[in-house]
PDB file of N, CA and C in Angstrom:
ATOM      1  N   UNK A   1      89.155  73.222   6.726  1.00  0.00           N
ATOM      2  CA  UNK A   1      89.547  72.539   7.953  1.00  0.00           C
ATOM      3  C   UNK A   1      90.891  71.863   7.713  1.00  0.00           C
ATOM      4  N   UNK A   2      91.966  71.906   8.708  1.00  0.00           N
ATOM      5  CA  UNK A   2      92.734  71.342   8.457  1.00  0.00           C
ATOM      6  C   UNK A   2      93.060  69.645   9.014  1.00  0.00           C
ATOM      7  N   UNK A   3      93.987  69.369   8.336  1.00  0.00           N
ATOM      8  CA  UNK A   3      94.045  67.498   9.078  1.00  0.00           C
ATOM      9  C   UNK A   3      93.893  67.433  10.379  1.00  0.00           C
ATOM     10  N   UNK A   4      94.934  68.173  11.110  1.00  0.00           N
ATOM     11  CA  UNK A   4      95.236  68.156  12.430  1.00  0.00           C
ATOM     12  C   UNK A   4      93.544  68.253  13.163  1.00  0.00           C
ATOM     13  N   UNK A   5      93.055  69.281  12.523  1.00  0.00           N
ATOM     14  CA  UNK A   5      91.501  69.277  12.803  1.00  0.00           C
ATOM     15  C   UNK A   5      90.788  68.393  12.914  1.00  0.00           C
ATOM     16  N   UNK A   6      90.553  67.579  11.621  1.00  0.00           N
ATOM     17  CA  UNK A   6      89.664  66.781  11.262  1.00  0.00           C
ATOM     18  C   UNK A   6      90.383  65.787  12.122  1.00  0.00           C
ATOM     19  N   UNK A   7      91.667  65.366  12.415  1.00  0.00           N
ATOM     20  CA  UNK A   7      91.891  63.832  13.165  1.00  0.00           C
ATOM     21  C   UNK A   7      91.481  63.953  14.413  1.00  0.00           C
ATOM     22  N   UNK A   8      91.282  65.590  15.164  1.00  0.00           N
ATOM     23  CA  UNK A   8      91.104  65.460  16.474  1.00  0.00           C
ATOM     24  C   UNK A   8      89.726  65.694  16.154  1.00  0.00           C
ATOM     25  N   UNK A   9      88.921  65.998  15.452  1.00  0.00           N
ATOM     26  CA  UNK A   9      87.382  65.384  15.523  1.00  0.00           C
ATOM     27  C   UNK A   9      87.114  64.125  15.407  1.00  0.00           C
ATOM     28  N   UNK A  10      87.929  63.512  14.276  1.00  0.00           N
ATOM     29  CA  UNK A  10      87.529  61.980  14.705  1.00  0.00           C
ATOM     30  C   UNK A  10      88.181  61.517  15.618  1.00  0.00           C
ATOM     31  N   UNK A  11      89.188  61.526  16.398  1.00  0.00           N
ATOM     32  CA  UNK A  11      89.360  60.983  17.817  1.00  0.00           C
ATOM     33  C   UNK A  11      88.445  60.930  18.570  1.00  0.00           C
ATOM     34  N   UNK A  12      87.764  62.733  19.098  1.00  0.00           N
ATOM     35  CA  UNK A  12      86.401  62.699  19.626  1.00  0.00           C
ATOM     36  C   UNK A  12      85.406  61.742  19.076  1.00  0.00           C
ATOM     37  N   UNK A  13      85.330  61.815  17.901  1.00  0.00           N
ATOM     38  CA  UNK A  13      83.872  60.895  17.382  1.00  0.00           C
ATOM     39  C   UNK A  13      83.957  59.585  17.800  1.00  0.00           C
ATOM     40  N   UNK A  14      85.650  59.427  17.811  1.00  0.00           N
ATOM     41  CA  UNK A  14      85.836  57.438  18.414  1.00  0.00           C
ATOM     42  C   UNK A  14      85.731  57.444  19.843  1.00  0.00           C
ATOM     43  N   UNK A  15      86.144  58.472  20.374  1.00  0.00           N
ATOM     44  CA  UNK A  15      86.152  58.180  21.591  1.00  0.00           C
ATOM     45  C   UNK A  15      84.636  57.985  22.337  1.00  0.00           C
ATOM     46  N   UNK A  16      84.241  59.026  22.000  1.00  0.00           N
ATOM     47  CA  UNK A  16      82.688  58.774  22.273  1.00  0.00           C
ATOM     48  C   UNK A  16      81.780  57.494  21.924  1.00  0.00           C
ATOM     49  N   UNK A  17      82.218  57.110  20.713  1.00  0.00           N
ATOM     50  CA  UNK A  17      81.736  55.758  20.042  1.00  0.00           C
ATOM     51  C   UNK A  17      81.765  54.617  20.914  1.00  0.00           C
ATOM     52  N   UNK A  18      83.474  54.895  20.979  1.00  0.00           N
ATOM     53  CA  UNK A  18      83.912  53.412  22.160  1.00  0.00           C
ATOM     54  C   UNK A  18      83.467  53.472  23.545  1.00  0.00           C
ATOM     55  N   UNK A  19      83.021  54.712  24.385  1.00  0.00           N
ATOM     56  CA  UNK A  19      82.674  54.940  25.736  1.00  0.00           C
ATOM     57  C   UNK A  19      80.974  54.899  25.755  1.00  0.00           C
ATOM     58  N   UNK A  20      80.588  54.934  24.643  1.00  0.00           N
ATOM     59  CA  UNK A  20      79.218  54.349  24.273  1.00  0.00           C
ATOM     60  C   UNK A  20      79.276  52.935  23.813  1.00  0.00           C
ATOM     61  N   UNK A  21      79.609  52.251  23.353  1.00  0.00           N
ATOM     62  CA  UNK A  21      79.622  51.227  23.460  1.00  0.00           C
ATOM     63  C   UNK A  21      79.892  50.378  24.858  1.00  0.00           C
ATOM     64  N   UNK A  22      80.769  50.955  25.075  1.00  0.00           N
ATOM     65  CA  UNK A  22      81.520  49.916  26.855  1.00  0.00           C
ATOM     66  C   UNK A  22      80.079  50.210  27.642  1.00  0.00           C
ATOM     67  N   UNK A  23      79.263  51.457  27.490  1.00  0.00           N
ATOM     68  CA  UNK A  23      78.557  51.665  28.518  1.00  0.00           C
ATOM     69  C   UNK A  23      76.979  51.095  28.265  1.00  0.00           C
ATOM     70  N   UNK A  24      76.980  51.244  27.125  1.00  0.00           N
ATOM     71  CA  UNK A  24      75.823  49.871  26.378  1.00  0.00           C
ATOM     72  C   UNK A  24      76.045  48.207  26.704  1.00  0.00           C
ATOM     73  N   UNK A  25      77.462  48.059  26.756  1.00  0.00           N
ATOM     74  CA  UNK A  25      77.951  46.194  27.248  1.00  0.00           C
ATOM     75  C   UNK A  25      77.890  46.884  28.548  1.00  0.00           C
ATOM     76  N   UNK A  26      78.060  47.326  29.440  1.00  0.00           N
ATOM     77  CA  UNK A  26      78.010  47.767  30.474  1.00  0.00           C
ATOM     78  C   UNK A  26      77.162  47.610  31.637  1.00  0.00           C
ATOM     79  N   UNK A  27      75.714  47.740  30.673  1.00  0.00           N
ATOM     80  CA  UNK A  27      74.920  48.662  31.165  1.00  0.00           C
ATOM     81  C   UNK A  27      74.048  47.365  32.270  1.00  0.00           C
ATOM     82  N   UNK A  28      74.028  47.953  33.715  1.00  0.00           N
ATOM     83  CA  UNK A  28      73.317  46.466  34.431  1.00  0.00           C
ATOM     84  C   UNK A  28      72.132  47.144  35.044  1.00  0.00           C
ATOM     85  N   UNK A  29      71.524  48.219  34.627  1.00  0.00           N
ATOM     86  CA  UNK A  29      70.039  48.398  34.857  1.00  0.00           C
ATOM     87  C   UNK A  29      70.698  49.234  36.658  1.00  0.00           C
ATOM     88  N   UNK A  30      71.820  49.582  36.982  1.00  0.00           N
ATOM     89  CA  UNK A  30      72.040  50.785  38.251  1.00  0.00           C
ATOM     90  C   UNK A  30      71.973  52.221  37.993  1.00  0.00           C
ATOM     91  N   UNK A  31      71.788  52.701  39.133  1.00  0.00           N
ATOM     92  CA  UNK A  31      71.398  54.135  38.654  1.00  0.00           C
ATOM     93  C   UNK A  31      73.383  54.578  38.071  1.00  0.00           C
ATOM     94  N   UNK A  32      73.948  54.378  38.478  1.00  0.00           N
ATOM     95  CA  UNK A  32      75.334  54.912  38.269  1.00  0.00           C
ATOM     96  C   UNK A  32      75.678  54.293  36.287  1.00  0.00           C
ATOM     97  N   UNK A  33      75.185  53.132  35.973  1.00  0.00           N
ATOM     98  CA  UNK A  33      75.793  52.294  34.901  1.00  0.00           C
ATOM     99  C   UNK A  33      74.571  53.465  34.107  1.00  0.00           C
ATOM    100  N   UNK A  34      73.476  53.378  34.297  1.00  0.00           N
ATOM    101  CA  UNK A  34      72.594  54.812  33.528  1.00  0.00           C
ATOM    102  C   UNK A  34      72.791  55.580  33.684  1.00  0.00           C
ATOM    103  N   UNK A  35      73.330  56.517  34.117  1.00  0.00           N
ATOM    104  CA  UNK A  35      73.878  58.024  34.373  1.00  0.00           C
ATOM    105  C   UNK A  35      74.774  58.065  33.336  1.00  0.00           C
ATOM    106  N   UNK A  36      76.219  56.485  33.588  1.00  0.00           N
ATOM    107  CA  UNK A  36      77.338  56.620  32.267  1.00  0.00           C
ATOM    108  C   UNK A  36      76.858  56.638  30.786  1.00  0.00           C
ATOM    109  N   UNK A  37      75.663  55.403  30.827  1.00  0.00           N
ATOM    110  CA  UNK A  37      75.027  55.684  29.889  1.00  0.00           C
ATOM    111  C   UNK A  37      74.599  56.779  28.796  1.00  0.00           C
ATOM    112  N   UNK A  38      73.614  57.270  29.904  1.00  0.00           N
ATOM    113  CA  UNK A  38      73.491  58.511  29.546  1.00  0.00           C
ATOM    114  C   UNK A  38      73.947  59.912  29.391  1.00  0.00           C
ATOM    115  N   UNK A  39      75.830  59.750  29.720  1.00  0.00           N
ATOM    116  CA  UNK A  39      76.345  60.676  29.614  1.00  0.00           C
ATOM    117  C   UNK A  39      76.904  60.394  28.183  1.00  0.00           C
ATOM    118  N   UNK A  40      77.301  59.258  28.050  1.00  0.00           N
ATOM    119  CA  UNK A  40      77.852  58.844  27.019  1.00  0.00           C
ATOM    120  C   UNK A  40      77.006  59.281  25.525  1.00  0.00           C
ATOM    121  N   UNK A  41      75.963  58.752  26.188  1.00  0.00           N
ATOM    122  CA  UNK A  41      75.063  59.156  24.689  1.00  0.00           C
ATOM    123  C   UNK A  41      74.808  60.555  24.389  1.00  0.00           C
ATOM    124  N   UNK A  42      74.788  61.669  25.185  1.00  0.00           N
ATOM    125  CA  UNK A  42      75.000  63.026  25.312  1.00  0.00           C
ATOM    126  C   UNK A  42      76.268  63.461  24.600  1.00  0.00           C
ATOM    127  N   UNK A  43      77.760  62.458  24.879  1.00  0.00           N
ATOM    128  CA  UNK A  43      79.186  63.311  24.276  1.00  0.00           C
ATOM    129  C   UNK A  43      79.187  62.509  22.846  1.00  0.00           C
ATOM    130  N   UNK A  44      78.144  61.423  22.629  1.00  0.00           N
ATOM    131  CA  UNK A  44      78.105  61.057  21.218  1.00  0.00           C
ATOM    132  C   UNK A  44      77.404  61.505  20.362  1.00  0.00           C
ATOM    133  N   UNK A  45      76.385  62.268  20.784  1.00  0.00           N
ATOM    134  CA  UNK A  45      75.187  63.030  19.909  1.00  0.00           C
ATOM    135  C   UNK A  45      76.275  64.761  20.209  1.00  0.00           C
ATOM    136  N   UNK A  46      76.738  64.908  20.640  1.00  0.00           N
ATOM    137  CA  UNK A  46      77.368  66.036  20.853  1.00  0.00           C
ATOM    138  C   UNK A  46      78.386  66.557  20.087  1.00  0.00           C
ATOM    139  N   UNK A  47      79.075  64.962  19.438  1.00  0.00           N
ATOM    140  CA  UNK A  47      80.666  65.337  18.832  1.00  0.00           C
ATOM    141  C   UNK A  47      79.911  64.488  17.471  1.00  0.00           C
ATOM    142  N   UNK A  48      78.402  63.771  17.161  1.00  0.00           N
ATOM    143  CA  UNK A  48      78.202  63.687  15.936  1.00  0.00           C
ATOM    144  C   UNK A  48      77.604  65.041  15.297  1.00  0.00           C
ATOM    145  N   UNK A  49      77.100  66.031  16.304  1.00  0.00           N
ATOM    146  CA  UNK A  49      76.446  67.164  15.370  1.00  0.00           C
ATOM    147  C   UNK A  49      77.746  68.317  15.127  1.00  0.00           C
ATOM    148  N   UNK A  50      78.711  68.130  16.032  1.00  0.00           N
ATOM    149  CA  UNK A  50      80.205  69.178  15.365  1.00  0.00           C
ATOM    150  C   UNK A  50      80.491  68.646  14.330  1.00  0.00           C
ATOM    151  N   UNK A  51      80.559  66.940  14.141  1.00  0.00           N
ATOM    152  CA  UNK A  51      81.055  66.679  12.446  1.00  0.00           C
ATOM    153  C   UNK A  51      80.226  67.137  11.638  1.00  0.00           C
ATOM    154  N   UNK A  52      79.133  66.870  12.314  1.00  0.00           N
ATOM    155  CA  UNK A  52      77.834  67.572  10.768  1.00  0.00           C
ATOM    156  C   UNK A  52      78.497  68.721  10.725  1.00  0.00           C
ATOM    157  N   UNK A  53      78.220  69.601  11.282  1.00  0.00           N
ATOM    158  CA  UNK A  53      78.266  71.094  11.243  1.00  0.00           C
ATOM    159  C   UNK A  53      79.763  71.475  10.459  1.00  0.00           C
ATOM    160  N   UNK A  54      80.309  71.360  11.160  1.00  0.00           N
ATOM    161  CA  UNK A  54      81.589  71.104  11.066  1.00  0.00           C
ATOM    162  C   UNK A  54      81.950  70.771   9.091  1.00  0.00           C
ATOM    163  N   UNK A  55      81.550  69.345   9.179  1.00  0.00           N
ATOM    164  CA  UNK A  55      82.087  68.534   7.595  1.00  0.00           C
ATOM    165  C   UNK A  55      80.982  68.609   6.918  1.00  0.00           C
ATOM    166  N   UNK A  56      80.156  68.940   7.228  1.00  0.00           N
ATOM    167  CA  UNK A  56      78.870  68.813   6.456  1.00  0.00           C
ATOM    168  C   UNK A  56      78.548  66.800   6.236  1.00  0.00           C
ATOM    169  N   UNK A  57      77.544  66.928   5.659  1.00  0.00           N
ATOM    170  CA  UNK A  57      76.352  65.474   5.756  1.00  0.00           C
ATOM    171  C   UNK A  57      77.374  64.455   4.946  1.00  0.00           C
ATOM    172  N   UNK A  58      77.952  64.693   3.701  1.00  0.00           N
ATOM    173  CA  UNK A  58      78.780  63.449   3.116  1.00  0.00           C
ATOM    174  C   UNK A  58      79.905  63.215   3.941  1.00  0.00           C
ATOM    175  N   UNK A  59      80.767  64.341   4.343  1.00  0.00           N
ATOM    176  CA  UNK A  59      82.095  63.464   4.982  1.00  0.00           C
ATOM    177  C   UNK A  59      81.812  63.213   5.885  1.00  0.00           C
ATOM    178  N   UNK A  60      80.719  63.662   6.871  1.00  0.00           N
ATOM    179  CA  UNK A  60      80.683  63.042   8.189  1.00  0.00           C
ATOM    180  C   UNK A  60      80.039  61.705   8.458  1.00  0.00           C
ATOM    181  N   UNK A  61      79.619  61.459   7.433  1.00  0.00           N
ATOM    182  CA  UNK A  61      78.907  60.323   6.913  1.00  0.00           C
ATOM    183  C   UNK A  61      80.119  58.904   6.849  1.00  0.00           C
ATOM    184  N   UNK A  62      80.970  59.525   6.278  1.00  0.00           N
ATOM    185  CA  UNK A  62      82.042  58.678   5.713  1.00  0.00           C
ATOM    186  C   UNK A  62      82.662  58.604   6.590  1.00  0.00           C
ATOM    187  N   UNK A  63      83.460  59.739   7.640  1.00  0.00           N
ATOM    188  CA  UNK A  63      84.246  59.552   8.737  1.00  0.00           C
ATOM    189  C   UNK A  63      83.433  58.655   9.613  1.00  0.00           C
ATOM    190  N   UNK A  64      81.801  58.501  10.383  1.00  0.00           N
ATOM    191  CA  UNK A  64      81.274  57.451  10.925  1.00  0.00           C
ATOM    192  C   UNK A  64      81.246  56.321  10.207  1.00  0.00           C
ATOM    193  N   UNK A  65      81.379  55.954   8.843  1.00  0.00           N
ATOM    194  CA  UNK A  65      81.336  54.532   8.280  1.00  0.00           C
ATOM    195  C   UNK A  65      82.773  54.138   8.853  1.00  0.00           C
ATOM    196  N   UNK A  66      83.891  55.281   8.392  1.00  0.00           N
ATOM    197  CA  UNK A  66      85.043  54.961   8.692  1.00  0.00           C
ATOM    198  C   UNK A  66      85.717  54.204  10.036  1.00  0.00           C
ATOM    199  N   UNK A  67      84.941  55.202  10.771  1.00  0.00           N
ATOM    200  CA  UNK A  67      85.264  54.633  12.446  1.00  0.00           C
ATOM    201  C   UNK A  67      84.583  53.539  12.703  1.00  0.00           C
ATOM    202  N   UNK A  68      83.018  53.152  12.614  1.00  0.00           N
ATOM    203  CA  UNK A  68      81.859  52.012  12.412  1.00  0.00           C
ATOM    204  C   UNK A  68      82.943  50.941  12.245  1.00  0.00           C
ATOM    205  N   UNK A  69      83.566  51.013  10.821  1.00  0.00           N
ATOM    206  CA  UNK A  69      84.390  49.712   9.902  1.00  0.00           C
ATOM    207  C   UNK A  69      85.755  49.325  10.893  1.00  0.00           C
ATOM    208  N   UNK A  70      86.361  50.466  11.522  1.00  0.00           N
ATOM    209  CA  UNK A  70      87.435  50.177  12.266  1.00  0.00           C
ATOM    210  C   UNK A  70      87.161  49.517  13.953  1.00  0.00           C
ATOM    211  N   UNK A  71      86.318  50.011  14.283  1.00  0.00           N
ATOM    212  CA  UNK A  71      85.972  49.541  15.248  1.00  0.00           C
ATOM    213  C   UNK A  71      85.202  48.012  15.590  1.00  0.00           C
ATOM    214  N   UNK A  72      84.919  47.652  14.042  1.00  0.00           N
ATOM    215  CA  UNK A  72      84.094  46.199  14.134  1.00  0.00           C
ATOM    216  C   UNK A  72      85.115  45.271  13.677  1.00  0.00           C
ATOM    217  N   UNK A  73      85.966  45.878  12.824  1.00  0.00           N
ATOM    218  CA  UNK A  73      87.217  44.951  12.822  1.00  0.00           C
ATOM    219  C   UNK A  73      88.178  44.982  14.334  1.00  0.00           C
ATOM    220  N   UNK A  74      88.591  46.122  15.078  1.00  0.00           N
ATOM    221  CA  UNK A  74      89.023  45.907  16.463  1.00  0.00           C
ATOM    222  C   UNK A  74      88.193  44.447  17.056  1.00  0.00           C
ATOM    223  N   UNK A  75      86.886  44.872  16.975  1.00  0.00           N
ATOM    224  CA  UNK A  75      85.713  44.198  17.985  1.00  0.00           C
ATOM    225  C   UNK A  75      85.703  42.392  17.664  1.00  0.00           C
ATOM    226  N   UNK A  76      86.186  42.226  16.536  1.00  0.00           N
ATOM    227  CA  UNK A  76      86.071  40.794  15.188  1.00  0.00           C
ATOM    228  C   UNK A  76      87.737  40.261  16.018  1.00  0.00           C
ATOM    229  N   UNK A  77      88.838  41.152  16.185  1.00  0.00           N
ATOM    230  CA  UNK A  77      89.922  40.771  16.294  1.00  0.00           C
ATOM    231  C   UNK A  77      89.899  40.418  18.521  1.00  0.00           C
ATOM    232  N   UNK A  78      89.445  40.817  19.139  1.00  0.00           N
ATOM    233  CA  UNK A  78      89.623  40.679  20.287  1.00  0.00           C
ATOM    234  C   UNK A  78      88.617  39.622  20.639  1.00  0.00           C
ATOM    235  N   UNK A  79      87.839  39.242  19.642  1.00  0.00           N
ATOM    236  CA  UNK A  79      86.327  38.380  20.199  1.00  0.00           C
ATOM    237  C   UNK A  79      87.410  36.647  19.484  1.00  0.00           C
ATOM    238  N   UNK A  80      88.149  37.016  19.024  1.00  0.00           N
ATOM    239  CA  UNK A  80      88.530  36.218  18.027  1.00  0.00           C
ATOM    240  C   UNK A  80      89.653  34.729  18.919  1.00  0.00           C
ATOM    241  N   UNK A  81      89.480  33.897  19.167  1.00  0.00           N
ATOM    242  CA  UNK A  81      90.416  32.929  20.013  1.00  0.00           C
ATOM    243  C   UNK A  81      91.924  33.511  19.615  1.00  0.00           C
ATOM    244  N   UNK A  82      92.791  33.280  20.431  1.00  0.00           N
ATOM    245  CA  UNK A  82      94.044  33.676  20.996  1.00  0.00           C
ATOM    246  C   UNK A  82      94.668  32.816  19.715  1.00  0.00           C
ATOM    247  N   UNK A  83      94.549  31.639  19.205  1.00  0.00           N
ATOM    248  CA  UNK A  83      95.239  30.845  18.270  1.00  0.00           C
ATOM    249  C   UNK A  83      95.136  30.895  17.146  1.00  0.00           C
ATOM    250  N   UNK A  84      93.901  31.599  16.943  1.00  0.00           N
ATOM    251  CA  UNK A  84      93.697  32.083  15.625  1.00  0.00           C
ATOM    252  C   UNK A  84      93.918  33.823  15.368  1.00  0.00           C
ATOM    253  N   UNK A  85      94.133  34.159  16.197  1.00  0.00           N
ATOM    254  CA  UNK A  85      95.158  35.783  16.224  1.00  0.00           C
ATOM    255  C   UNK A  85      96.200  35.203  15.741  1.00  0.00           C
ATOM    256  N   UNK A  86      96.938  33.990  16.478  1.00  0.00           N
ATOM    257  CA  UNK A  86      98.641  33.937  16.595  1.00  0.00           C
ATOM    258  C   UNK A  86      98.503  33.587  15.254  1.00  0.00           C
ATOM    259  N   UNK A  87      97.563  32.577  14.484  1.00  0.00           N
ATOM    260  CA  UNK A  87      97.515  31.870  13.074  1.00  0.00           C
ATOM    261  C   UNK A  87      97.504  33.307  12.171  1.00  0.00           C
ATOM    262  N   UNK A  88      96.850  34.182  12.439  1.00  0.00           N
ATOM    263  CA  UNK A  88      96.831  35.446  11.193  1.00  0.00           C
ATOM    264  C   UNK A  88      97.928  36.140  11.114  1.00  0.00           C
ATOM    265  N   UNK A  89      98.460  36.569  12.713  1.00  0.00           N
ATOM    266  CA  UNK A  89      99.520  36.927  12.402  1.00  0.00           C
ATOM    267  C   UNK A  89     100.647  36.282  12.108  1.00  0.00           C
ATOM    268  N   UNK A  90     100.875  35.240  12.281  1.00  0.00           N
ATOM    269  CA  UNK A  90     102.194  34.474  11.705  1.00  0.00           C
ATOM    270  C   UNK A  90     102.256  34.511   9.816  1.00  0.00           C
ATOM    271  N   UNK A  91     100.884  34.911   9.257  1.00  0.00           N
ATOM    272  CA  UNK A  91     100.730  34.943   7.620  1.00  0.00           C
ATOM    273  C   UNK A  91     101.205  36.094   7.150  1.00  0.00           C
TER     274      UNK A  91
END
């Protein structure tokens, strides 16, 4: 497989990640917010069995820790007060 490959599988794998997530915070018990739901969880079980297949069980393993770790640091940095962003980044 080449890079170009593997980055546009993990794009898919994030993208799905993050449109499952929004639709999990999302979710207000309507038929429309469950439908996204449940589409979401369909293109995430969808683009985790191409990495299996795809990378086989260790790297795909690692590319979801990978994205997991990036995405909880995104999630740590936006939950995070505005003054203590400006405080980290000024270091």
């Amino acid at each position: 497989m080449t890079i170009p490959e593997r980055e546009a599988l993990a794009q898919r794998l994030g993208k799905a990640e993050t449109e499952l997530q929004r639709a999990q915070r999302d979710a207000d018990g309507s038929p429309r917010a469950r439908m996204r739901l449940a589409r979401a969880r369909t293109e995430y079980r969808e683009a985790e069995h191409l990495t299996l297949r795809v990378l086989g069980a260790r790297q795909a393993l690692d590319l979801v820790e990978q994205l997991s770790t990036a995405s909880h640091q995104a999630a740590c940095a936006m939950a995070a007060p505005a003054s203590s962003r400006r405080a980290a980044a000024s270091q």
